[in-house]
Protein backbone atom coordinates (compact mmCIF):
# COMPACT_ATOMS: atom_id res chain seq x y z
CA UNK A 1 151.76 85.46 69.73
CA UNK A 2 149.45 85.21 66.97
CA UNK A 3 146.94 88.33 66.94
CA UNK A 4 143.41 86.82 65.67
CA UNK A 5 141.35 89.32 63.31
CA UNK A 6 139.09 91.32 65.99
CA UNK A 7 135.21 91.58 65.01
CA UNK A 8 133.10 94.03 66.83
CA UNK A 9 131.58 92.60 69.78
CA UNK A 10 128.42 94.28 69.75
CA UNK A 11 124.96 92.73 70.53
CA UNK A 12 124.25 90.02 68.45
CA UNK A 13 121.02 90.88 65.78
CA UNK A 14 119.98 87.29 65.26
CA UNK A 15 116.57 86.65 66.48
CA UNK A 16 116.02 83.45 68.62
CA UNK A 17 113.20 81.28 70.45
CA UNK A 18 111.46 83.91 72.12
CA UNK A 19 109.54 81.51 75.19
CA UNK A 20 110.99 83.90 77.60
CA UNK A 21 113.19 81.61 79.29
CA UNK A 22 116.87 81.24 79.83
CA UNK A 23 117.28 84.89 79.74
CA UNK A 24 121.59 83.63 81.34
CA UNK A 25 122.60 80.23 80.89
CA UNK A 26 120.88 77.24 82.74
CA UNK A 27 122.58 76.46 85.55
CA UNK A 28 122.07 72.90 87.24
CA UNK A 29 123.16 69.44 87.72
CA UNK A 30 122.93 66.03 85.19
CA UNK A 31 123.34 62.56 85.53
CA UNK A 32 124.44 61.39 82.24
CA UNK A 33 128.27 62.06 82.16
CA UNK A 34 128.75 60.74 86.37
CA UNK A 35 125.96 57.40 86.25
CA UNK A 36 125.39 57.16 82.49
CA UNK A 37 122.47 54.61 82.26
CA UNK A 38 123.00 52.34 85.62
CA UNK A 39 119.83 50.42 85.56
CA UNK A 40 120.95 47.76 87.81
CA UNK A 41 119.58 48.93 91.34
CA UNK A 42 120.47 45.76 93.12
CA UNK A 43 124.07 45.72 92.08
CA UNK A 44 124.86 49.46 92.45
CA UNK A 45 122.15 50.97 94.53
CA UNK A 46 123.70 54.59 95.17
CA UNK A 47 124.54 54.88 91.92
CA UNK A 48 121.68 54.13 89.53
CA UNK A 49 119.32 55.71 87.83
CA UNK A 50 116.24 56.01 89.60
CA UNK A 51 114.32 58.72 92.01
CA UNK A 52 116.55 58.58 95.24
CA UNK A 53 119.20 59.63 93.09
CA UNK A 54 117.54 62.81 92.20
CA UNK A 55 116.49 63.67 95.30
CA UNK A 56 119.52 63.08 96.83
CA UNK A 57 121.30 65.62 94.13
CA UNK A 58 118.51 68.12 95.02
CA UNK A 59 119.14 67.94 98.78
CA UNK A 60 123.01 68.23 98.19
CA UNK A 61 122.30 71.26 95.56
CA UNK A 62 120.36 73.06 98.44
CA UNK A 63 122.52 72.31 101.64
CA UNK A 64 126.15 72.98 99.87
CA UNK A 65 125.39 75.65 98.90
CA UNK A 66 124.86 74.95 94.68
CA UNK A 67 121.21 76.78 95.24
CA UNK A 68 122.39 79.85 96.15
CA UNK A 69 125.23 80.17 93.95
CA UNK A 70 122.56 79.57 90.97
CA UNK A 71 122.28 76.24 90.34
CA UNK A 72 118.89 75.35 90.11
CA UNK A 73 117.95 72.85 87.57
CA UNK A 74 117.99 68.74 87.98
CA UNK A 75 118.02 67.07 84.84
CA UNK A 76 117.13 63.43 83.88
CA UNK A 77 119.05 62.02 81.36
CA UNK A 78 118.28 58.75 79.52
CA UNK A 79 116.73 55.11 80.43
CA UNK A 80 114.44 56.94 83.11
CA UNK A 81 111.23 55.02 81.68
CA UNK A 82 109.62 51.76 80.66
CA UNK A 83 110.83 49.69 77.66
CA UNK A 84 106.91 50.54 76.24
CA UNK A 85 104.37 53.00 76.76
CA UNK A 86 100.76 52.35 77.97
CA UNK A 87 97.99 51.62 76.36
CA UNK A 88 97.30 55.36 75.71
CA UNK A 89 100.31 55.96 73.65
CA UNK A 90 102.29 57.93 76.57
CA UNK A 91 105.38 57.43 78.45
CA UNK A 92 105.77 55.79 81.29
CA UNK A 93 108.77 56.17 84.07
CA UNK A 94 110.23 52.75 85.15
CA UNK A 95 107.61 51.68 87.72
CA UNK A 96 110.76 49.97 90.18
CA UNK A 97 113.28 52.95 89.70
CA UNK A 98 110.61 55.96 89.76
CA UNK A 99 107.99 54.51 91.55
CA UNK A 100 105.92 57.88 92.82
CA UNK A 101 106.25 59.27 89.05
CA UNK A 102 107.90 61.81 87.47
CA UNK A 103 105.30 64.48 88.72
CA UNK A 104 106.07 63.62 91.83
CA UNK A 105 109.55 63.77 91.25
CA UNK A 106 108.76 67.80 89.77
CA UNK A 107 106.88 68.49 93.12
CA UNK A 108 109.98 67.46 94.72
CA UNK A 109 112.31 69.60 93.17
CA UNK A 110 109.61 72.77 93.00
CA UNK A 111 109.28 72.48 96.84
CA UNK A 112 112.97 73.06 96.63
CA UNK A 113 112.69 76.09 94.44
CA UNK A 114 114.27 73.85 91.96
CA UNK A 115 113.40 72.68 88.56
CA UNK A 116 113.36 69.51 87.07
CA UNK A 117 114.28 68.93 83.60
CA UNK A 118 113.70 65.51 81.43
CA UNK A 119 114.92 63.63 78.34
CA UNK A 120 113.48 62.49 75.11
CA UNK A 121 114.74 61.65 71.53
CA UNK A 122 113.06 62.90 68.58
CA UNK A 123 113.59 59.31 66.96
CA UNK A 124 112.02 56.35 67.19
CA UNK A 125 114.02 55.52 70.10
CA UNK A 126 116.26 56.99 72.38
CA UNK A 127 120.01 56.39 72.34
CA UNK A 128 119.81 53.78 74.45
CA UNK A 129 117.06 52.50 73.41
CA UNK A 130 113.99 53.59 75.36
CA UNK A 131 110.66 54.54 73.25
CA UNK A 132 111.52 57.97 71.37
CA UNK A 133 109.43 60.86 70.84
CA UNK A 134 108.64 59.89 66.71
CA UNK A 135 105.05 60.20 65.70
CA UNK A 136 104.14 60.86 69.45
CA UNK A 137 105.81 64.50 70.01
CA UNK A 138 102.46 66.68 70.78
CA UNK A 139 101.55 63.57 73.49
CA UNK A 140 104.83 63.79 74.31
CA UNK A 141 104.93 67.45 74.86
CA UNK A 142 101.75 67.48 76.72
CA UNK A 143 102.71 64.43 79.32
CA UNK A 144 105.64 66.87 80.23
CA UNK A 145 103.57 69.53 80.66
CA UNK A 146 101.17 67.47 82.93
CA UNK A 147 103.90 66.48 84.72
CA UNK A 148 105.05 69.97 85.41
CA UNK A 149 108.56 69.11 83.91
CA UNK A 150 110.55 72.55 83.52
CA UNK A 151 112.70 71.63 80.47
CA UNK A 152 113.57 68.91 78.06
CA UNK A 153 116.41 68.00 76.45
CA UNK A 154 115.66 66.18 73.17
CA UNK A 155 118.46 64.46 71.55
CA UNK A 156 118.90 63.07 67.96
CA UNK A 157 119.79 59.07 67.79
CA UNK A 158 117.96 56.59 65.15
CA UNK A 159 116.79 60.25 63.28
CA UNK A 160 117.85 61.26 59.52
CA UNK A 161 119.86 64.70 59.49
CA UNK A 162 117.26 65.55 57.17
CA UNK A 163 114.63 65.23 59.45
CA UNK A 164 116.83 67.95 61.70
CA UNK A 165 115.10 70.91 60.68
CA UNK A 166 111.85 69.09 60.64
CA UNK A 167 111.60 67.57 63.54
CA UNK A 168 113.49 70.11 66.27
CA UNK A 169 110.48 72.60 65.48
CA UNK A 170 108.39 70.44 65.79
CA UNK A 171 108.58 69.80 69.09
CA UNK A 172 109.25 73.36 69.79
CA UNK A 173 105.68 74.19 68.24
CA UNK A 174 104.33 71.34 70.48
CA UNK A 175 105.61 72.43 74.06
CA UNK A 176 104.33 76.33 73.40
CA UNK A 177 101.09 74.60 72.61
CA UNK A 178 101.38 73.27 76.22
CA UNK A 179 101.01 76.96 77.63
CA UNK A 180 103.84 75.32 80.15
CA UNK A 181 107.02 77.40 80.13
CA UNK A 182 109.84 74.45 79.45
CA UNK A 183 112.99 75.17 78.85
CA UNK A 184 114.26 73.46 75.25
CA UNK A 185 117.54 71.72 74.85
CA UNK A 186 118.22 70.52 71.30
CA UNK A 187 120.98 68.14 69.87
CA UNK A 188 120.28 69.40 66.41
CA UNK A 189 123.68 71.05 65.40
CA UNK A 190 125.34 68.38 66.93
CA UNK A 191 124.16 65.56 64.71
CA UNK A 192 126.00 67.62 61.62
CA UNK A 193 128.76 68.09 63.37
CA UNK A 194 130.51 66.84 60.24
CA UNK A 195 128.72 68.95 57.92
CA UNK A 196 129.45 72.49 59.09
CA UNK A 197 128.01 74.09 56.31
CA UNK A 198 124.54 73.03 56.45
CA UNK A 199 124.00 74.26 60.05
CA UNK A 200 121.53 76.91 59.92
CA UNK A 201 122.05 78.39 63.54
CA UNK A 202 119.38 81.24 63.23
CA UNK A 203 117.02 78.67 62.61
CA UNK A 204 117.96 76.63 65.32
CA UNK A 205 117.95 79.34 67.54
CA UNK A 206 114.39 80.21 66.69
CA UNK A 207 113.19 76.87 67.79
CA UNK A 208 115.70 75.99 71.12
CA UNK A 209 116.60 78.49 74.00
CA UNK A 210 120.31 75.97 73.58
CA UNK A 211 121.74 73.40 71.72
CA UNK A 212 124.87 71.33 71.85
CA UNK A 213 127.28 71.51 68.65
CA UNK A 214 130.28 69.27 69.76
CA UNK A 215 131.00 65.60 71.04
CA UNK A 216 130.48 64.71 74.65
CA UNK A 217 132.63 66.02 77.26
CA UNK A 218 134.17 63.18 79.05
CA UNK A 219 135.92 62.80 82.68
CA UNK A 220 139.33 64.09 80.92
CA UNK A 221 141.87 67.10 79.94
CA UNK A 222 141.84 65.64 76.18
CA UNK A 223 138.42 65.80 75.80
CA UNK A 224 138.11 69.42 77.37
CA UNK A 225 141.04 71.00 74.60
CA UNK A 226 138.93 69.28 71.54
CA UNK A 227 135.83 71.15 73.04
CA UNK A 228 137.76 74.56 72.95
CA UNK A 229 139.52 74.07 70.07
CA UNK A 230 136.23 73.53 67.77
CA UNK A 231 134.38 76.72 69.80
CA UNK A 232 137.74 78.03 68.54
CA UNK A 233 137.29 77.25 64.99
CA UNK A 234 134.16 78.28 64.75
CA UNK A 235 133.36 81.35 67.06
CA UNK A 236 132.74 83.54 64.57
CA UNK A 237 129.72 81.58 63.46
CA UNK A 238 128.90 81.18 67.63
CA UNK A 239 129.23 84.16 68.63
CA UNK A 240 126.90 85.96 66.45
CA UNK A 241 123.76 83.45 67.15
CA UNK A 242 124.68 83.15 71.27
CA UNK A 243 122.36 85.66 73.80
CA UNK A 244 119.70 85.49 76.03
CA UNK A 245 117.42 83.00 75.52
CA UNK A 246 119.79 81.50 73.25
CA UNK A 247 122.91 79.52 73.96
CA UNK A 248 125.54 77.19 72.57
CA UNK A 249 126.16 74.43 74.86
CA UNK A 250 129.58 72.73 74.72
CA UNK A 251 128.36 70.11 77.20
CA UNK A 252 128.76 69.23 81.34
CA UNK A 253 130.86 70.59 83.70
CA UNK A 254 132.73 67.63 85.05
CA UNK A 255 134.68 69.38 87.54
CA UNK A 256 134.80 66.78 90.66
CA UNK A 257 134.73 63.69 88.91
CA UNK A 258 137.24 61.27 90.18
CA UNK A 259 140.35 60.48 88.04
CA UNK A 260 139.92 63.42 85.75
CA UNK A 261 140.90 66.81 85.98
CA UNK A 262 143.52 68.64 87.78
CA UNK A 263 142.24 71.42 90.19
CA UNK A 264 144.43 73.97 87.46
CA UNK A 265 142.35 71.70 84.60
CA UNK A 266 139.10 72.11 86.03
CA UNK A 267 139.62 76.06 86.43
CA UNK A 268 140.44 76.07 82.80
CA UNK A 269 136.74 74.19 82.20
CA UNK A 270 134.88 76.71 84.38
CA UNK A 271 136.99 79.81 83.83
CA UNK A 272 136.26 78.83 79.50
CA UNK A 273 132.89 77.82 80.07
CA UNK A 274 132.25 81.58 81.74
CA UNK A 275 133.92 83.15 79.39
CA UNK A 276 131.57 81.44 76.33
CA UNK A 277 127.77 82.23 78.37
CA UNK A 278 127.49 78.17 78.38
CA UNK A 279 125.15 76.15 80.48
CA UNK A 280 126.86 75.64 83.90
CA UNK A 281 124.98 71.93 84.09
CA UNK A 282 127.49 69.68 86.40
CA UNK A 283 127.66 65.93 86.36
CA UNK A 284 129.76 64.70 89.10
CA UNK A 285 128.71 63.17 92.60
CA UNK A 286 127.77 65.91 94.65
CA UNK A 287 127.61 63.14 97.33
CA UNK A 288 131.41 63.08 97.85
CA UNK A 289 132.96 65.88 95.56
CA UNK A 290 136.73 66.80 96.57
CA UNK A 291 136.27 70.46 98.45
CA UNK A 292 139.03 71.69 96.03
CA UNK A 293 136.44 71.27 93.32
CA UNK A 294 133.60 71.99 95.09
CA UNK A 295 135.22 75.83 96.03
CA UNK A 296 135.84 76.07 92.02
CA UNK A 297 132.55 75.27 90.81
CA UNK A 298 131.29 77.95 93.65
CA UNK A 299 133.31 80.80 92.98
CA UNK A 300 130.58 83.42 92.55
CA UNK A 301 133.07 86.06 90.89
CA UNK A 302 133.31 83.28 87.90
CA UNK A 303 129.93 82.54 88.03
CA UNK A 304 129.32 85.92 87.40
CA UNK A 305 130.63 86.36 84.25
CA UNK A 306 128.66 83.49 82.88
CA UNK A 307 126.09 85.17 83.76
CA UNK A 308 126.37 88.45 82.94
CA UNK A 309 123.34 89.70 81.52
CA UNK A 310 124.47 90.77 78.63
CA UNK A 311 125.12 87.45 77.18
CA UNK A 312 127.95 88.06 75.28
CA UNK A 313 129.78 85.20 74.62
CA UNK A 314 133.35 85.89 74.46
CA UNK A 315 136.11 85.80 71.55
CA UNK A 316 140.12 84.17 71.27
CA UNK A 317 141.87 86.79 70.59
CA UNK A 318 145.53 86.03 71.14
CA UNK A 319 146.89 82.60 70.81
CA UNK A 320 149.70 80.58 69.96
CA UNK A 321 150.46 77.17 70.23
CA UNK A 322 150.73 77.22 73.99
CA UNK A 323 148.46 79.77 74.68
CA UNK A 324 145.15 82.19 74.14
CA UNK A 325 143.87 85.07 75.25
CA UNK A 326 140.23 85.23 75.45
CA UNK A 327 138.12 88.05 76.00
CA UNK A 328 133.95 88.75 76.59
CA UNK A 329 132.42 91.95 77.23
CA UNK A 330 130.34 92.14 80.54
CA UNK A 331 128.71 94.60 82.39
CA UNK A 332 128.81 97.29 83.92
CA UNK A 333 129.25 99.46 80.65
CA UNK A 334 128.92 103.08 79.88
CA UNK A 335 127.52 103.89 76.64
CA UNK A 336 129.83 101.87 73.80
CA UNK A 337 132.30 101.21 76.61
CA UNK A 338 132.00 97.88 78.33
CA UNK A 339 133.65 96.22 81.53
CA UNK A 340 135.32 92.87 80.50
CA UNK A 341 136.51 89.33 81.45
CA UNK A 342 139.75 87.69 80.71
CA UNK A 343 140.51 84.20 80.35
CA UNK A 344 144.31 83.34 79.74
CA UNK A 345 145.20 79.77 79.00
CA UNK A 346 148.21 77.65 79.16
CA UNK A 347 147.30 74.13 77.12
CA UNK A 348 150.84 72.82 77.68
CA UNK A 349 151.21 70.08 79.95
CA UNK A 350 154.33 70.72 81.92
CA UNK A 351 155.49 74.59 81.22
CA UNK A 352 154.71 77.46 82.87
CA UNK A 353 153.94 80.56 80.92
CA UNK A 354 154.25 84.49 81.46
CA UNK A 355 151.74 85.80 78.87
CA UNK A 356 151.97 89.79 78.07
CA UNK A 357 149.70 92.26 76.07
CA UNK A 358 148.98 95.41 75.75
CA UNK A 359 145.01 95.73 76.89
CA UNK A 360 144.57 97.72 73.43
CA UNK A 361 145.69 94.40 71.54
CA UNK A 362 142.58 92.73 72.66
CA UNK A 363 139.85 95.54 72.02
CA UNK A 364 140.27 97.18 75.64
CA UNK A 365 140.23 101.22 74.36
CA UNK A 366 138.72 102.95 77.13
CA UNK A 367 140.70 105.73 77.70
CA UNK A 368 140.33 106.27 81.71
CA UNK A 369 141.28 102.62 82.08
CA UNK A 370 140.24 99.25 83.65
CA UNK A 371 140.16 98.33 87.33
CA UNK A 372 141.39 94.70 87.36
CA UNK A 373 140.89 91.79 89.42
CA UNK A 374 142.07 88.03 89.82
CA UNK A 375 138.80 86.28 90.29
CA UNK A 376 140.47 83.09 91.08
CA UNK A 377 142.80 84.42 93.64
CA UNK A 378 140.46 87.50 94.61
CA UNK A 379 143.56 89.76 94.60
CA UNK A 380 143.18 93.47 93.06
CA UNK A 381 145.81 94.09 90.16
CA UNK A 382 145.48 97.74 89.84
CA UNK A 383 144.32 100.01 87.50
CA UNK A 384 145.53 99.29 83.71
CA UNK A 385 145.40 101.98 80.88
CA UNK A 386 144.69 100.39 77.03
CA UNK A 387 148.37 101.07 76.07
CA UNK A 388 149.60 99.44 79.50
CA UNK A 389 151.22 96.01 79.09
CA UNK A 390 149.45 93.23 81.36
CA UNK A 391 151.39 90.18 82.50
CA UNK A 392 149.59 86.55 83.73
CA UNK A 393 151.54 84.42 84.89
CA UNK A 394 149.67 80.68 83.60
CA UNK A 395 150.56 77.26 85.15
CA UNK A 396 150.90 74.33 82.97
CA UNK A 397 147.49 73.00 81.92
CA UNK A 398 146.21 76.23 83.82
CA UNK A 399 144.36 79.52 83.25
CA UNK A 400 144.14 83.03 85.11
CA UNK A 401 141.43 85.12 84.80
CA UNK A 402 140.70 88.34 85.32
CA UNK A 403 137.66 91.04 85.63
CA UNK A 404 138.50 94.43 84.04
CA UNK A 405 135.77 96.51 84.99
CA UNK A 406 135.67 100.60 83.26
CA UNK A 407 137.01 103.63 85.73
């Protein structure tokens, strides 16, 4: 097993949106990956995009259980609004699909001790084709507000990647100005995905509390390695910029969605996700999710580590073709020493794999040792010295994961 160059994972220095919010990762539920942009209410009632089917996601995040394991945010995705806006310049939701408005919609969700995010696009129009935020952001900013929306996500179709840095700030600037505490989700990074080198990350975290960097996750175990395997690539550039109030964001959970991932497939997603401090923001139908999935996406032990307050977002640090090791830092810690979460991975599709290392090979030096625990199975493994050779056992397409917490 290849043994990848360790970097010290101490507290990241860079300096990021300071709004005070998303002090862990957003936690919630979206629409966009499940019902897309279903605009056709007669055809597909239960599954379109319009206010019953927030409501409804807010009543099943409160009586499964989703509240109080952390989940707390609804977000609206696209084609929520009118093909124009009014006379005054402002947006309007579709008058059929939302017709008590979006504030009511907010009052709906705050009653709930929920919030309620909402989508935009900095360009001229959305990417589906709804009126986008250009030449209208401090309106724009200021109808959210008045709405009492509790974060946006603004994405990046029909706008120049030079009008990136430009623009994301722009809006940032424009929702302080509110004096409403929204959280900001930007596509900037994303929309260079192909030019690496120009992403300014310290930048972008001084105007977004988290930003997506990758392609959309879809409904499948493909699309879930290519996600890894670019955080792979380029963690050394993530992990320095990622923290409280400031988060990479490698897209939905879509643990539950029907004809996608393996129960072992979708612990990889969530055990990964964890390990990384992402945005635990589902997109599935919480309506009629399979309880397989439903007990993964709940396990508090996992949910801890994502959101550990630290914020440490963790590093690959073994890995071969088959497999990696991955390792984050999480509390409780003792001076310099820290407790930590494992994540090992098996990417092969039909082998089973017996991974082994020495807790030293993956920066694990305290010298009274690690209590460790299975999170997925709950089972206590002991007591493990740094010199001590641990063994996971991984299934095919599977992962294991572990809490090591300092004795």
């Amino acid at each position: 097993m290849k043994i990848l160059v360790l970097i010290a994972l101490l507290p990241s220095t860079a300096l990021g949106l300071d709004n005070g919010l998303a002090r862990t990762p957003p936690m919630g539920w979206m629409s966009w990956t499940q019902f897309r942009c279903q605009t056709n209410c007669e055809k597909h009632p239960d599954d379109c995009i319009n206010e019953k089917l927030y409501q409804t996601m807010a009543d099943r995040l409160v009586s499964e259980g989703y509240l109080d394991a952390g989940y707390n945010h609804i977000h609206i995705d696209d084609c929520w609004m009118e093909r124009s806006r009014d006379a005054d310049g402002r947006l309007v939701a579709d008058r059929t699909r939302f017709p008590s408005g979006i504030k009511a919609l907010s009052k709906y969700m705050h009653d709930r001790n929920l919030y309620l995010g909402i989508y935009e696009d900095w360009g001229n129009k959305t990417c589906a084709g709804y009126p986008g935020s250009e030449g209208h952001v401090e309106i724009d900013a200021q109808t959210f507000a008045d709405w009492e929306c509790d974060y946006l996500k603004l994405d990046g179709c029909h706008m120049k990647q030079s009008e990136q840095g430009v623009g994301y700030p722009e809006m940032e600037k424009a929702l302080n100005a509110t004096g409403r505490p929204i959280m900001y989700s930007c596509e900037w990074p994303y929309y260079l995905i192909d030019e690496q080198k120009q992403i300014n990350y310290t930048a972008i975290a001084q105007s977004c509390n988290l930003w997506r960097n990758f392609n959309d996750v879809s409904n499948s175990w493909v699309s879930i390695l290519s996600t890894m395997a670019f955080y792979d690539a380029y963690q050394n550039e993530l992990i320095d910029v990622n923290g409280p109030g400031q988060w990479n964001d490698p897209d939905m959970l879509v643990i539950g969605m029907k004809d996608g991932l393996t129960v072992d497939q979708a612990k990889v997603q969530m055990s990964v996700w964890a390990i990384w401090s992402a945005p635990l923001i589902m997109s599935n139908d919480l309506r009629n999710i399979d309880p397989k999935f439903k007990e993964i996406l709940l396990n508090r032990d996992v949910i801890a580590i994502d959101q550990d307050p630290m914020g440490k977002m963790g590093r690959l640090m073994l890995s071969n073709d088959n497999t990696g090791v991955y390792v984050k830092p999480v509390m409780p810690r003792e001076v310099s020493d820290t407790s930590f979460a494992i994540a090992v991975v098996n990417k092969h599709l039909f082998t089973t794999y017996t991974v082994k290392f020495a807790l030293n090979k993956v920066g694990m030096n305290r010298a009274t040792g690690y209590q460790i625990k299975d999170l997925w199975s709950g089972q206590d493994m002991g007591i493990f010295k740094p010199t001590d050779t641990f063994t996971a056992n991984v299934p095919a397409t599977g992962v294991a994961m572990f809490k090591a917490t300092i004795v």
